[in-house]
C-alpha atoms as a PDB file:
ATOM      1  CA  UNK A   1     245.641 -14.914 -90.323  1.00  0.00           C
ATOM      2  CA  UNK A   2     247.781 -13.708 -93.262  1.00  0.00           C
ATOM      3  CA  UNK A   3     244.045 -12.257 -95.010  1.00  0.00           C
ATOM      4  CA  UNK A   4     242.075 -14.694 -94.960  1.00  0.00           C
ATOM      5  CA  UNK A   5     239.076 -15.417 -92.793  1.00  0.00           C
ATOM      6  CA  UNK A   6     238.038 -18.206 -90.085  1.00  0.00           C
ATOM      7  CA  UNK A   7     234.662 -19.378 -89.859  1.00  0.00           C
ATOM      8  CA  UNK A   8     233.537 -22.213 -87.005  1.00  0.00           C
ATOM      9  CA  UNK A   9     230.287 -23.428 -88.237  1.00  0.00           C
ATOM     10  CA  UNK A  10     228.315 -26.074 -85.652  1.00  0.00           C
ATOM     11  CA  UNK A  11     226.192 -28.937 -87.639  1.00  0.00           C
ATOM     12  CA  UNK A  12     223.525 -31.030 -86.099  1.00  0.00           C
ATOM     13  CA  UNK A  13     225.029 -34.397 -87.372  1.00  0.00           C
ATOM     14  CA  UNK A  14     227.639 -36.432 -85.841  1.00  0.00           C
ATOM     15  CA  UNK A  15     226.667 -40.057 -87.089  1.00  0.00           C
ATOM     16  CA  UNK A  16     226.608 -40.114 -90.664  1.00  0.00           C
ATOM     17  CA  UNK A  17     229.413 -40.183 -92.279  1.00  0.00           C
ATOM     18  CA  UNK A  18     228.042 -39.752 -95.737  1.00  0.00           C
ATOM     19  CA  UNK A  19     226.475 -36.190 -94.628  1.00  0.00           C
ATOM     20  CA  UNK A  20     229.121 -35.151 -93.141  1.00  0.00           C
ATOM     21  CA  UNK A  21     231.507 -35.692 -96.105  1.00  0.00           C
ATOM     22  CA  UNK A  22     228.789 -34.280 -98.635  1.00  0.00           C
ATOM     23  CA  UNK A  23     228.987 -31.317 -96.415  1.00  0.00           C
ATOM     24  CA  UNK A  24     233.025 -31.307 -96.065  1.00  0.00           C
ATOM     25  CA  UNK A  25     232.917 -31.267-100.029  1.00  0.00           C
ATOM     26  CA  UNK A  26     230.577 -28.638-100.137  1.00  0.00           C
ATOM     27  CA  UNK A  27     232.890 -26.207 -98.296  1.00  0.00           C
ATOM     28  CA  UNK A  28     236.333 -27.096 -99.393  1.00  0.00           C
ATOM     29  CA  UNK A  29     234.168 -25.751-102.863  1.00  0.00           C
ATOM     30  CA  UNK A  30     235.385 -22.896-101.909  1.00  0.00           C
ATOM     31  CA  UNK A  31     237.576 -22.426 -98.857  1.00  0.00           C
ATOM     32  CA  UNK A  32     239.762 -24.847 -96.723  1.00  0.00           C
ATOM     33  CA  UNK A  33     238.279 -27.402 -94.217  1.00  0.00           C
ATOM     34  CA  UNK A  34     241.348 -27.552 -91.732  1.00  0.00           C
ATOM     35  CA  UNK A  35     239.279 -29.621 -88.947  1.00  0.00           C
ATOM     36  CA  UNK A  36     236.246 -32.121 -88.565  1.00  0.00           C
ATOM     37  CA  UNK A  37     235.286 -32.848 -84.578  1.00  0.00           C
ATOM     38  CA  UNK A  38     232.725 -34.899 -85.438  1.00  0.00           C
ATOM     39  CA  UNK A  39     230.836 -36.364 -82.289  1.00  0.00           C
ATOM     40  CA  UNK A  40     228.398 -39.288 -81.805  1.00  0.00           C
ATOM     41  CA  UNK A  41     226.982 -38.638 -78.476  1.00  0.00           C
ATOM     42  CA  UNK A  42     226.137 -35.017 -79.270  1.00  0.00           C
ATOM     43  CA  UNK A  43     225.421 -36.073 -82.546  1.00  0.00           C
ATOM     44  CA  UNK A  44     227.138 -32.613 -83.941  1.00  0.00           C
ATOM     45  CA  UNK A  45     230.233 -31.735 -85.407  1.00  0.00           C
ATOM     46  CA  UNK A  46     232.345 -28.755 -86.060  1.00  0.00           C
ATOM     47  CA  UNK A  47     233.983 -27.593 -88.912  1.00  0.00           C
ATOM     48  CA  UNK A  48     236.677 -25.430 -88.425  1.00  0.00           C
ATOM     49  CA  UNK A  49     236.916 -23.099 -92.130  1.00  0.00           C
ATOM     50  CA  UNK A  50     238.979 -20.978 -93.191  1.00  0.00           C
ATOM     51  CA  UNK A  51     239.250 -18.719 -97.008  1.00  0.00           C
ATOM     52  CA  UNK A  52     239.657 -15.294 -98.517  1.00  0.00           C
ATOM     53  CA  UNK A  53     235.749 -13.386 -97.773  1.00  0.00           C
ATOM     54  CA  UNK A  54     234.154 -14.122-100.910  1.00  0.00           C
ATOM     55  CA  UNK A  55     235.091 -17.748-101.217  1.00  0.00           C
ATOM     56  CA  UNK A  56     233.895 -18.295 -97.205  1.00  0.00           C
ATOM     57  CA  UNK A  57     230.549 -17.309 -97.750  1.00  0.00           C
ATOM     58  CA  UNK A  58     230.427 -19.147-100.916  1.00  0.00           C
ATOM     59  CA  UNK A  59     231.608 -22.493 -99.169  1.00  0.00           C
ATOM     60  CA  UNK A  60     229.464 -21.505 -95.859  1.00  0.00           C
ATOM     61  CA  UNK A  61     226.362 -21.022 -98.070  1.00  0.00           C
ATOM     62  CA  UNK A  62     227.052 -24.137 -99.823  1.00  0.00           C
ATOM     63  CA  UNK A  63     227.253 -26.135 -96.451  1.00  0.00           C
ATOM     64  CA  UNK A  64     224.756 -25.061 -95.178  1.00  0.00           C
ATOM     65  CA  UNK A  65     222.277 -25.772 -97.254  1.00  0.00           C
ATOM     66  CA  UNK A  66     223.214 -29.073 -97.143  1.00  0.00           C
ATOM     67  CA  UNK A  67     222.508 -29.436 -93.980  1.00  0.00           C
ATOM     68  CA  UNK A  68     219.247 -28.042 -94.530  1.00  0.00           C
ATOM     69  CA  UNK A  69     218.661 -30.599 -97.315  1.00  0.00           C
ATOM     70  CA  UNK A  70     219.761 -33.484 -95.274  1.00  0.00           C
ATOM     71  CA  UNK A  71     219.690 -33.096 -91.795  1.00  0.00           C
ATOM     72  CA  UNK A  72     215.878 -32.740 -90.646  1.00  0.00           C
ATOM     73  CA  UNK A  73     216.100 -31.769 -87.050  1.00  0.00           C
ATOM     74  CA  UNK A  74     212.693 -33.291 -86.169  1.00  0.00           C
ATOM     75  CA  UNK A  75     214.010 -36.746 -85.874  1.00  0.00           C
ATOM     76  CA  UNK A  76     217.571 -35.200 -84.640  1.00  0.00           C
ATOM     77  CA  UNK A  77     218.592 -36.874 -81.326  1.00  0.00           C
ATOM     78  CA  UNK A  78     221.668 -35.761 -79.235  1.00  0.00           C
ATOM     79  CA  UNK A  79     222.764 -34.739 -76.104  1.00  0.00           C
ATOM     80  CA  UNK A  80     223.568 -31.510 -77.091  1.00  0.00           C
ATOM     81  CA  UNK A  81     220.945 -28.267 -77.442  1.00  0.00           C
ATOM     82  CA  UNK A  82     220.557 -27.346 -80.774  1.00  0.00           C
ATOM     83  CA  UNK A  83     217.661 -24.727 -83.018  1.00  0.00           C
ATOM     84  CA  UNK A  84     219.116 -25.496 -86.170  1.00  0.00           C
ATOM     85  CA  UNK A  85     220.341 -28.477 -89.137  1.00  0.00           C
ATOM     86  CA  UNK A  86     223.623 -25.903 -89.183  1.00  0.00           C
ATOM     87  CA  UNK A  87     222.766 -24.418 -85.769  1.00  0.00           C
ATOM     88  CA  UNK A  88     225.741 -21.461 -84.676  1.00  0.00           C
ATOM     89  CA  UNK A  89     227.814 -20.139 -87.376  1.00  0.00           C
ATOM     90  CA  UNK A  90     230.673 -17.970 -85.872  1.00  0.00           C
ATOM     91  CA  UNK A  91     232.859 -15.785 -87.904  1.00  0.00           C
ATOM     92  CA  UNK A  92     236.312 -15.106 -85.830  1.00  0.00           C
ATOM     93  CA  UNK A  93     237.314 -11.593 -85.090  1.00  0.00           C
ATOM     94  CA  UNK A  94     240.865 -11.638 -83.994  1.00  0.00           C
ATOM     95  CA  UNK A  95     241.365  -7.742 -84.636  1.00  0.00           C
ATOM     96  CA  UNK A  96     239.383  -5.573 -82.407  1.00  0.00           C
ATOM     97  CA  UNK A  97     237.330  -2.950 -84.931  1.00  0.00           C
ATOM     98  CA  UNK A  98     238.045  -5.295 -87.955  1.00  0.00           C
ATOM     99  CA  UNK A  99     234.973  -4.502 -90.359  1.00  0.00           C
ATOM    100  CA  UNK A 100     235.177  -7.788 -92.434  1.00  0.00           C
ATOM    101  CA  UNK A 101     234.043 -10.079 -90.012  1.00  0.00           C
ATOM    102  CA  UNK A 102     230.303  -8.204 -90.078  1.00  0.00           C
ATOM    103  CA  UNK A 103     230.555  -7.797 -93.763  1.00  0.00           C
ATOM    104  CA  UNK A 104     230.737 -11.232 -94.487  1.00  0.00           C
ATOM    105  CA  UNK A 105     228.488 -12.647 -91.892  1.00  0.00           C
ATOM    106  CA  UNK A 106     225.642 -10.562 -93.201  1.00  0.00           C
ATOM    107  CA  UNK A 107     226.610 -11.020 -96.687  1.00  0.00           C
ATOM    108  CA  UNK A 108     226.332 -14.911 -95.445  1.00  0.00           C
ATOM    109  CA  UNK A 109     223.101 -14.145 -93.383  1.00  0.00           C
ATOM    110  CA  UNK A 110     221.312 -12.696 -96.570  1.00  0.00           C
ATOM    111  CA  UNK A 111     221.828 -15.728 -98.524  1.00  0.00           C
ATOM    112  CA  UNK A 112     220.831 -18.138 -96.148  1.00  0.00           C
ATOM    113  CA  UNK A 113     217.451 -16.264 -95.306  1.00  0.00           C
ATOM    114  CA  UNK A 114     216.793 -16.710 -99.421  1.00  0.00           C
ATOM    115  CA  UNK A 115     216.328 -20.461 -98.186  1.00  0.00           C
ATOM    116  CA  UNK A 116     213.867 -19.575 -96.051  1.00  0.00           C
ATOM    117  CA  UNK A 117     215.931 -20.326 -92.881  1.00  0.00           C
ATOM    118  CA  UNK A 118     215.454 -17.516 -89.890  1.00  0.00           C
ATOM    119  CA  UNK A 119     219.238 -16.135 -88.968  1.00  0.00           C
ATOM    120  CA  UNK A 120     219.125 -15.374 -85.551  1.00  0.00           C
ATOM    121  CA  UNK A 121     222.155 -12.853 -84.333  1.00  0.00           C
ATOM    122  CA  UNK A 122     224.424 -13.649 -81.423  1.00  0.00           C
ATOM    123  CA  UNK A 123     227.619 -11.938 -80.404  1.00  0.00           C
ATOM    124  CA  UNK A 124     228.384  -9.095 -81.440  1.00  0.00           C
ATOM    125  CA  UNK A 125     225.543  -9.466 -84.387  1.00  0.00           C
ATOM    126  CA  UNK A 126     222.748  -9.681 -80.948  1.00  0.00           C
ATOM    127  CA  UNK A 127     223.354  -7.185 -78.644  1.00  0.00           C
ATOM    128  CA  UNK A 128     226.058  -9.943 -76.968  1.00  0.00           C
ATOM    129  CA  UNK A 129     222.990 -12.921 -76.272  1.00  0.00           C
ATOM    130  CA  UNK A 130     224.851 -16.476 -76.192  1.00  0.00           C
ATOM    131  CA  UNK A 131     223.530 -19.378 -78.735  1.00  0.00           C
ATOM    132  CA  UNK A 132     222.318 -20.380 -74.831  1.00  0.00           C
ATOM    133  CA  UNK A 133     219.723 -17.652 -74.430  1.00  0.00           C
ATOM    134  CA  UNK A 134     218.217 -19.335 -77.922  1.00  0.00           C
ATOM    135  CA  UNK A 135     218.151 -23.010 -77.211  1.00  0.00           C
ATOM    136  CA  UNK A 136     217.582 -22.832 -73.526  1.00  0.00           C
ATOM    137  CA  UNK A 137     213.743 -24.143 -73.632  1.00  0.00           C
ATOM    138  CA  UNK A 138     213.792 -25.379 -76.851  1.00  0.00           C
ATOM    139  CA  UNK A 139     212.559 -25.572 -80.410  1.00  0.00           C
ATOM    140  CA  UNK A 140     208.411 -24.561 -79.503  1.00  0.00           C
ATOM    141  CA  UNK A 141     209.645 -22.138 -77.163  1.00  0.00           C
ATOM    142  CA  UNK A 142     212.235 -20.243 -79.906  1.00  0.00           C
ATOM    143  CA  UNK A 143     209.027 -20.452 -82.257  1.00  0.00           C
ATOM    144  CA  UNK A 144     206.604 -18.807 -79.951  1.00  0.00           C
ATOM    145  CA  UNK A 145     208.871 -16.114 -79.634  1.00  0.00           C
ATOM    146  CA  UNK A 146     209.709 -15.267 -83.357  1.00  0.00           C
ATOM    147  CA  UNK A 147     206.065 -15.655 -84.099  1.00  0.00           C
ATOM    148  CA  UNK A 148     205.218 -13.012 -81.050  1.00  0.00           C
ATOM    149  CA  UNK A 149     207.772 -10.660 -82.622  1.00  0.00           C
ATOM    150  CA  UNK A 150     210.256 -11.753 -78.947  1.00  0.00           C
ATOM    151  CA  UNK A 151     213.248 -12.486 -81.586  1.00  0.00           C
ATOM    152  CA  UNK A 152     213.303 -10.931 -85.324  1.00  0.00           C
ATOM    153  CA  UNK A 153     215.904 -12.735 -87.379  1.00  0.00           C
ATOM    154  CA  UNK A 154     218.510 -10.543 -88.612  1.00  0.00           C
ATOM    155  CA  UNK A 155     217.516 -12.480 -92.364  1.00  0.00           C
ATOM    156  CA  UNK A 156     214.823 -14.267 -93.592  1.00  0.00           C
ATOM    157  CA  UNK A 157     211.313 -15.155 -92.053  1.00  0.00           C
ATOM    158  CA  UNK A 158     210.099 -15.169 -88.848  1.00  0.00           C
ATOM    159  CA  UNK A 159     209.295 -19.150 -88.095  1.00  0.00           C
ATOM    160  CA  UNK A 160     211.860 -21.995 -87.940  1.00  0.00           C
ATOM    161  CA  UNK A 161     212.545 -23.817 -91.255  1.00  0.00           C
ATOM    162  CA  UNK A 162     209.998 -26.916 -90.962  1.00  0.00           C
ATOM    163  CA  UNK A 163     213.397 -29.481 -91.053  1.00  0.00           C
ATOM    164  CA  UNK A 164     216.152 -26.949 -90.683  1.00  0.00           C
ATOM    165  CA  UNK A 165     215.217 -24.824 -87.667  1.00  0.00           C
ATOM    166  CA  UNK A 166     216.977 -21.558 -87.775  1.00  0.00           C
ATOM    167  CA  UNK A 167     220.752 -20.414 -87.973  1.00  0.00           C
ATOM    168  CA  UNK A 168     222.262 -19.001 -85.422  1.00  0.00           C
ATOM    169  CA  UNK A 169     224.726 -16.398 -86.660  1.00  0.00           C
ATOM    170  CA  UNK A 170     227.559 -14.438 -85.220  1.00  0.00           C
ATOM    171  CA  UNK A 171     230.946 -12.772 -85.089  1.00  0.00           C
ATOM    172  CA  UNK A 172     232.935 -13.466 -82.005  1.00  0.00           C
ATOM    173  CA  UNK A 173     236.513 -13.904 -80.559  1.00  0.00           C
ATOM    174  CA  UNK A 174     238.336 -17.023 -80.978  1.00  0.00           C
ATOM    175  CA  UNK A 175     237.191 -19.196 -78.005  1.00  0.00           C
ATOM    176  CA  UNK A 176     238.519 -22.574 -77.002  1.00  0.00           C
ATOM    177  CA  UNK A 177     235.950 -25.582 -76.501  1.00  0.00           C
ATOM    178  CA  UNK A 178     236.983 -28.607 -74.749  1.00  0.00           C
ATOM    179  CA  UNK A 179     235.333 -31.523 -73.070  1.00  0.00           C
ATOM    180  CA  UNK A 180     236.070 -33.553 -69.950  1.00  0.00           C
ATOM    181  CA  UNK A 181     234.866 -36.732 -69.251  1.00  0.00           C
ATOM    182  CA  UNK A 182     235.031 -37.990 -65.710  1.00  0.00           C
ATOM    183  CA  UNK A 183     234.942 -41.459 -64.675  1.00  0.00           C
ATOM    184  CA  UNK A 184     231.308 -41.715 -63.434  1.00  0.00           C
ATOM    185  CA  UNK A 185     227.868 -42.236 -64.815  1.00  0.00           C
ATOM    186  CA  UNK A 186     225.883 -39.796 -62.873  1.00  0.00           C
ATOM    187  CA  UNK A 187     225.396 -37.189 -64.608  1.00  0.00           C
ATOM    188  CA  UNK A 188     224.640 -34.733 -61.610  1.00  0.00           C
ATOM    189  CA  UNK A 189     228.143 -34.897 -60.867  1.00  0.00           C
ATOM    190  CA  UNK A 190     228.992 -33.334 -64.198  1.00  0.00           C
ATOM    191  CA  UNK A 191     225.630 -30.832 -63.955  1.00  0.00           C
ATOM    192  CA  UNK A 192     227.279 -29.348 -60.472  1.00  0.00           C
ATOM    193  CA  UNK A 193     230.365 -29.156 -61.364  1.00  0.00           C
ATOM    194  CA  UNK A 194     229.370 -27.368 -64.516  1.00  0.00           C
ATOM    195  CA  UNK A 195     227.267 -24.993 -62.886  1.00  0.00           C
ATOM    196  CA  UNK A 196     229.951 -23.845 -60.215  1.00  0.00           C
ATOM    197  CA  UNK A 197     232.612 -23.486 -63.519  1.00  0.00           C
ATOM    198  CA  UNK A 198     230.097 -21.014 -65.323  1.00  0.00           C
ATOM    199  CA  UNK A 199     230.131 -17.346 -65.428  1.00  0.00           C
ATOM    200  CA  UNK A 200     226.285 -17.480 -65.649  1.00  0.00           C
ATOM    201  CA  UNK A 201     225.913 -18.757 -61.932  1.00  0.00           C
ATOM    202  CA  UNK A 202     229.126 -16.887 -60.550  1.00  0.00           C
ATOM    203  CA  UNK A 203     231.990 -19.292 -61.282  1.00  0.00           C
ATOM    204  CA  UNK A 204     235.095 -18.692 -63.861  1.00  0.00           C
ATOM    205  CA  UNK A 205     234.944 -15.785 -65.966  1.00  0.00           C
ATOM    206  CA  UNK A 206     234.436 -16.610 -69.845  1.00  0.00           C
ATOM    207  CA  UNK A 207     232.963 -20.142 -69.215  1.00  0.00           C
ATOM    208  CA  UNK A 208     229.960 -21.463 -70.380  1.00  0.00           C
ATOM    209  CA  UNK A 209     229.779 -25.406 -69.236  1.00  0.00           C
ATOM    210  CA  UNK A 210     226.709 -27.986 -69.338  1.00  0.00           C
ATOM    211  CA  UNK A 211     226.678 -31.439 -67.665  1.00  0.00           C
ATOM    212  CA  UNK A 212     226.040 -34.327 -70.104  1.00  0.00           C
ATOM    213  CA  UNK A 213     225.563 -38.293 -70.099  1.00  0.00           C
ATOM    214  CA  UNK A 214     227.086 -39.517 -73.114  1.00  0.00           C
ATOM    215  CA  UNK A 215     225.449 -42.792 -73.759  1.00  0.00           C
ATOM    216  CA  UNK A 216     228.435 -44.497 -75.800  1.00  0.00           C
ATOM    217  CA  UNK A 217     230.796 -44.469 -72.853  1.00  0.00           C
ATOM    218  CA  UNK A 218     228.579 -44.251 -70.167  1.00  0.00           C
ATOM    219  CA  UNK A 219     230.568 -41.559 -69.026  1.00  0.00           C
ATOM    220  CA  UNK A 220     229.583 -38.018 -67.281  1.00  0.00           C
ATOM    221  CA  UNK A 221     230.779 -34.991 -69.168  1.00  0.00           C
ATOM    222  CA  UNK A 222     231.701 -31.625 -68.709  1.00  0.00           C
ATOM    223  CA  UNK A 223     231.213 -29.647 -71.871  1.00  0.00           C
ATOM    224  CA  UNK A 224     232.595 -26.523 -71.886  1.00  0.00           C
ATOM    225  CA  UNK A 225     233.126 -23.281 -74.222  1.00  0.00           C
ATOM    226  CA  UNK A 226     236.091 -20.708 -72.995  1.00  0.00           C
ATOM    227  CA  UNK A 227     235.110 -17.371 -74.609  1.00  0.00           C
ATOM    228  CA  UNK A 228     237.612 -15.285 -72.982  1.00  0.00           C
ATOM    229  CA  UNK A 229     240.756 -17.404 -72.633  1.00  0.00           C
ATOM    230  CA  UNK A 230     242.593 -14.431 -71.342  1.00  0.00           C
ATOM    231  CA  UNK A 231     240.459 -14.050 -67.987  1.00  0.00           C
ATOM    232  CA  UNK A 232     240.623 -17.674 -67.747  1.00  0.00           C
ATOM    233  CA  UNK A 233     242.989 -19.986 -69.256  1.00  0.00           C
ATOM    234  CA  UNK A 234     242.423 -23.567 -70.673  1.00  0.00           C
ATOM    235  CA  UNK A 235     244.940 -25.348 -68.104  1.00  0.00           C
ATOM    236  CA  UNK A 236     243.065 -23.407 -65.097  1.00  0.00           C
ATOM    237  CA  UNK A 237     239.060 -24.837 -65.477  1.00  0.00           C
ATOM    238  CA  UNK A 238     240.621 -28.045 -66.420  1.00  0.00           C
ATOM    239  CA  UNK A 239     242.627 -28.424 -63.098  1.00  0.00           C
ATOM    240  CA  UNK A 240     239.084 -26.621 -61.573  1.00  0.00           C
ATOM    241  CA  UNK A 241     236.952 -28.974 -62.920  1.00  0.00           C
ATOM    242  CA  UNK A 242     239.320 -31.876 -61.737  1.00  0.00           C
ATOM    243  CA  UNK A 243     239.488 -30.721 -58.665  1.00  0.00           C
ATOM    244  CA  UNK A 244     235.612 -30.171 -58.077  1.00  0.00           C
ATOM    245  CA  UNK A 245     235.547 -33.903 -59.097  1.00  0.00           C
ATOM    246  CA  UNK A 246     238.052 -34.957 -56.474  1.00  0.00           C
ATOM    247  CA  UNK A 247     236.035 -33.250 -53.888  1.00  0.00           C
ATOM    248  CA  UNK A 248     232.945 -35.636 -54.612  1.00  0.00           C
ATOM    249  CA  UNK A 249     235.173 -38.706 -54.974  1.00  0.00           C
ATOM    250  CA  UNK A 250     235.543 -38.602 -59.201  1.00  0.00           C
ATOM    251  CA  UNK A 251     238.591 -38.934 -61.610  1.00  0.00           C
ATOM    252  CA  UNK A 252     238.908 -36.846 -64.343  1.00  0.00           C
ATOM    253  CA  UNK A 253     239.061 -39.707 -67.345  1.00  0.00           C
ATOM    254  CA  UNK A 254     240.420 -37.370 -70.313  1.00  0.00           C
ATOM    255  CA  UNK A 255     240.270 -34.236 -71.868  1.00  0.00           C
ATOM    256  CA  UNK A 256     238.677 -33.354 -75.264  1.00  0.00           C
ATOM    257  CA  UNK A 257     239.602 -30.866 -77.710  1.00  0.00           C
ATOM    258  CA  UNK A 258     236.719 -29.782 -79.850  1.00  0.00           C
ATOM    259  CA  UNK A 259     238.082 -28.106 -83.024  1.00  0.00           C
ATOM    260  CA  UNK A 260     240.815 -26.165 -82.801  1.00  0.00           C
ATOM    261  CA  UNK A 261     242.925 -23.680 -80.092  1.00  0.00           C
ATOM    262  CA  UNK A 262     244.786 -20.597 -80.719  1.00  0.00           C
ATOM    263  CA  UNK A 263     248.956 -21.825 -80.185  1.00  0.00           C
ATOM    264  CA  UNK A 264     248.561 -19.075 -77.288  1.00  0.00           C
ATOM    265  CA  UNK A 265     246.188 -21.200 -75.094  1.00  0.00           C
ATOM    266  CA  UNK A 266     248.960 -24.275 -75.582  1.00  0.00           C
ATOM    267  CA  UNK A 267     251.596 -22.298 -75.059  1.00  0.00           C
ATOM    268  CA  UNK A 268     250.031 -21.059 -71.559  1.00  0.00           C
ATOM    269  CA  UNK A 269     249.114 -24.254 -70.784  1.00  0.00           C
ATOM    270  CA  UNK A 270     252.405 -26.005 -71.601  1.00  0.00           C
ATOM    271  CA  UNK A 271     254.320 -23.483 -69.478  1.00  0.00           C
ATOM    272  CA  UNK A 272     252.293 -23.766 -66.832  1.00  0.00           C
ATOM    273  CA  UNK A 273     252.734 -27.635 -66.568  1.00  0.00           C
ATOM    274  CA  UNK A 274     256.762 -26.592 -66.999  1.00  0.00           C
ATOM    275  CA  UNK A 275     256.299 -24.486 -64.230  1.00  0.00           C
ATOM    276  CA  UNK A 276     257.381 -21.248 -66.346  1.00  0.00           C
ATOM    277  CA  UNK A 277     256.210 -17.914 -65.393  1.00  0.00           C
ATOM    278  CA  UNK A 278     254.156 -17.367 -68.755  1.00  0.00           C
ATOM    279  CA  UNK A 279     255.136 -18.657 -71.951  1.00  0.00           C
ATOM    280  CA  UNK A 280     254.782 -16.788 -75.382  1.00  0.00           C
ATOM    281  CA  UNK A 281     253.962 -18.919 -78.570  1.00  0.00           C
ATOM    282  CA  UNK A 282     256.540 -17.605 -80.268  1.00  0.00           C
ATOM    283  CA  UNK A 283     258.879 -19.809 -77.724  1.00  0.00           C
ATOM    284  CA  UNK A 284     257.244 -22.831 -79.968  1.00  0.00           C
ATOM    285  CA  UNK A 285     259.907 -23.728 -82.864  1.00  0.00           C
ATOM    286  CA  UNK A 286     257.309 -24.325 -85.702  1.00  0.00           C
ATOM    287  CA  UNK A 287     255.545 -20.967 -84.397  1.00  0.00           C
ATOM    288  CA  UNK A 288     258.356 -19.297 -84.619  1.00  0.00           C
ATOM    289  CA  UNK A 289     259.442 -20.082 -88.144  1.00  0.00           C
ATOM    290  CA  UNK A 290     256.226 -19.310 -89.341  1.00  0.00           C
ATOM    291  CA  UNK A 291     254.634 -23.229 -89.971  1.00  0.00           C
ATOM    292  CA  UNK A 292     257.719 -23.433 -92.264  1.00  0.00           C
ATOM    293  CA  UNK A 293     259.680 -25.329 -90.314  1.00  0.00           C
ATOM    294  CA  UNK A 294     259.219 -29.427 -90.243  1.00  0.00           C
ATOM    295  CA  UNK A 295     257.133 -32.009 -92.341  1.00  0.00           C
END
């Protein structure tokens, strides 16, 4: 990325607007903000950063904390799991062995356990554990288990922040994480559909999914994160998930892109739709010119 850094932090607020613009502000500080996916049902958003090290962790830092001073995850309601006000913070390794990633995720971790936030590691900062293997039974569970010495943050102490919860830190891959919504209300639809997609319970390779009821549509959704786009690609658990829908008499309603996706996953994904035998990005005009090409 030309030396400079991405960073896809996750905050608990997807509602109100005037937080989630005092955090915007807070980042572009210091680095870039080139995406918002702001949502209401999962009451979350996702900033998608990038900037030169120092300026990252200086514009992470100053996000973060306030979300800690402004979200209070007590009274947070959403449809999505969450430990923390900012509650994953991924910095993106696209070179395998590339040192700087680390460095500035624990140069980010420090400063945030200052606050008196816990910084739990995922990825490659926790032994490979998933944001999942955090959140799966909730915030009293993750605090029995720091206090019985189960999980010792990387940074800071070992209890959730009393409004904040903890941050969940780590250095991963890019990943690509996009929605479906099908045209049904039950939500069990979406919850078995979801569970044959996963890796976890021997479906696609790379994908984590969860079944959701998102009450401003009414809709079912699948929510999905695609950590190893390689093994399988976008356009393949989309026409999966479709067709696991057909099979119990539901329509696929739209697809959701959450953030952003590397121009290889739409480059796959438009030549398979063209019926091409694989399709480089570099076959993409404004790709190839370098993003100097067109307004």
């Amino acid at each position: 990325m030309r030396g400079l850094l991405e960073a896809v932090p996750n905050f608990s607020v997807g509602r109100d607007r005037a937080v989630l613009a005092a955090i915007h502000a807070a980042i572009e500080g210091h680095a870039r903000v080139l995406d918002v996916h702001a949502d209401a049902d999962h009451n979350r958003s996702v900033f998608t950063c990038v900037g030169a090290a120092d300026g990252l962790v200086d514009g992470l830092e100053a996000g973060i904390a306030v979300a800690a001073e402004r979200i209070d995850l007590a009274a947070h309601e959403g449809v999505h799991p969450r430990v923390g006000a900012a509650d994953v913070v991924p910095i993106v390794r696209f070179r395998k062995g590339d040192p700087e990633p680390a460095r500035v995720a624990h140069a980010l971790g420090e400063r945030i356990g200052r606050r008196g936030i816990p910084v739990l590691g995922y990825a490659e900062l926790g032994d490979g554990r998933r944001p999942a293997a955090f959140r799966a039974a909730g915030t009293d569970a993750l605090a029995a288990k720091l206090a019985g010495g189960e999980i010792v943050p990387l940074y800071g102490p070992a209890r959730l922040h009393p409004s904040a919860g903890a941050v969940l830190l780590g250095v991963r891959p890019p990943l690509v994480a996009f929605n479906v919504d099908l045209r049904t209300d039950d939500v069990e639809v979406a919850r078995a559909i979801a569970a044959t997609v996963r890796e976890r319970d021997g479906g696609l390779p790379g994908v984590q999914a969860l079944g959701l009821r998102l009450a401003g549509t009414g809709r079912a959704q699948v929510s999905m994160n695609l950590i190893d786009v390689a093994a399988t690609p976008l356009h393949v658990v989309v026409a999966e998930v479709a067709r696991l829908a057909a099979e119990r008499g539901v329509e696929v309603e739209r697809g959701e892109l959450v953030g952003l996706m590397p121009a290889a996953t739409a480059a796959a994904a438009a030549g398979a739709s063209l019926a091409m035998d694989g399709m480089a990005p570099d076959r993409v005009l404004e790709v190839a010119a370098g993003g100097e090409f067109g307004a």
